[in-house]
Protein backbone atom coordinates (compact mmCIF):
# COMPACT_ATOMS: atom_id res chain seq x y z
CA UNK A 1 -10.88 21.56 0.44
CA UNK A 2 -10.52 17.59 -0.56
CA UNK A 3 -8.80 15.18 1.19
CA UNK A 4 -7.37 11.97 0.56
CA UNK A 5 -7.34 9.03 1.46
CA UNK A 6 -5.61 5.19 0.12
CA UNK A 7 -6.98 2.30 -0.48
CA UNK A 8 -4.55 -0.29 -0.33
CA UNK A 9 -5.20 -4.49 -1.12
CA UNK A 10 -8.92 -3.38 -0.92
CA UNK A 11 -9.09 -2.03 2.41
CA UNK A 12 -9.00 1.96 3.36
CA UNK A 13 -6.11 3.30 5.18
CA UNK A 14 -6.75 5.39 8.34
CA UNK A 15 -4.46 8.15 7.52
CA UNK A 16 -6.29 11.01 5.40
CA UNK A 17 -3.66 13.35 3.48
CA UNK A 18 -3.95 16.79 2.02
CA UNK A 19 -3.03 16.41 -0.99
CA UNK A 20 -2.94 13.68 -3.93
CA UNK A 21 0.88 13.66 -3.89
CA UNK A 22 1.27 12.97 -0.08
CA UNK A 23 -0.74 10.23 -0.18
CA UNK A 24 0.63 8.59 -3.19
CA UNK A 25 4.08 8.98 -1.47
CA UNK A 26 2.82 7.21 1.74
CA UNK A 27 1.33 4.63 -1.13
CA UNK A 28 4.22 4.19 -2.65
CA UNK A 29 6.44 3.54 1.08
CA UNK A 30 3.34 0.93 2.30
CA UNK A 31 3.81 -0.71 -1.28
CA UNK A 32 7.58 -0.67 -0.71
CA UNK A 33 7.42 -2.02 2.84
CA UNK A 34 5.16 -4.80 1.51
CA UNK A 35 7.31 -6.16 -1.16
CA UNK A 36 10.30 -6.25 1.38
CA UNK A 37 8.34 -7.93 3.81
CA UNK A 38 7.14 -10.39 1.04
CA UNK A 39 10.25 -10.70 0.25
CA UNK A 40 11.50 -12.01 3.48
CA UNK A 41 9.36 -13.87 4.15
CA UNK A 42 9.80 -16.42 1.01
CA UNK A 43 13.66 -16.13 1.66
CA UNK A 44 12.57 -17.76 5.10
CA UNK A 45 10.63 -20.51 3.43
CA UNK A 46 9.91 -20.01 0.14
CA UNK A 47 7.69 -23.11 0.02
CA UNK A 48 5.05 -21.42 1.72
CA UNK A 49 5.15 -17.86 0.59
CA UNK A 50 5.43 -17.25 -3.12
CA UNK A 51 7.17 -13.73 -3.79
CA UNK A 52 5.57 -13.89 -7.37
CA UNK A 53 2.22 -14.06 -5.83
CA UNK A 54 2.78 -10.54 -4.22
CA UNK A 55 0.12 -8.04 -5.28
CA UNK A 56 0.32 -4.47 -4.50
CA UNK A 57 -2.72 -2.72 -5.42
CA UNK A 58 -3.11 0.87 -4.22
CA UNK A 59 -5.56 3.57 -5.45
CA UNK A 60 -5.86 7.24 -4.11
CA UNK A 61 -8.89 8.48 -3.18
CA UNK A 62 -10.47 11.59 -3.17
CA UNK A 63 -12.87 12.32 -0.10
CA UNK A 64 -14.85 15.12 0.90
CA UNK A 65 -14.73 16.65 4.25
């Protein structure tokens, strides 16, 4: 049976999921937690962290057991 696993700003997650939908939910909520922390962060001092320069890349991967 495949697994699953994320790959999020280039690095692999630890979690592994069973299916392609779980993991794209956790995606979505590490994605989500990233843009709110980005987003406090340039509230805070917005001279030295850009909230335009916020990337979110994610990509679901399929593993084998």
């Amino acid at each position: 049976m495949p697994k699953y696993k994320i790959l999020f700003d280039g690095e692999f997650e630890d979690e592994v999921f069973d299916s392609e939908e779980e993991a794209e939910d956790y995606a979505l909520y590490l994605s989500n937690c990233a843009k709110e922390g980005a987003e406090i962060l340039n509230l805070s001092n917005p001279g030295d962290y850009d909230y335009n320069d916020y990337d979110d890349d994610f990509e679901v991967i399929r593993v084998e057991d």
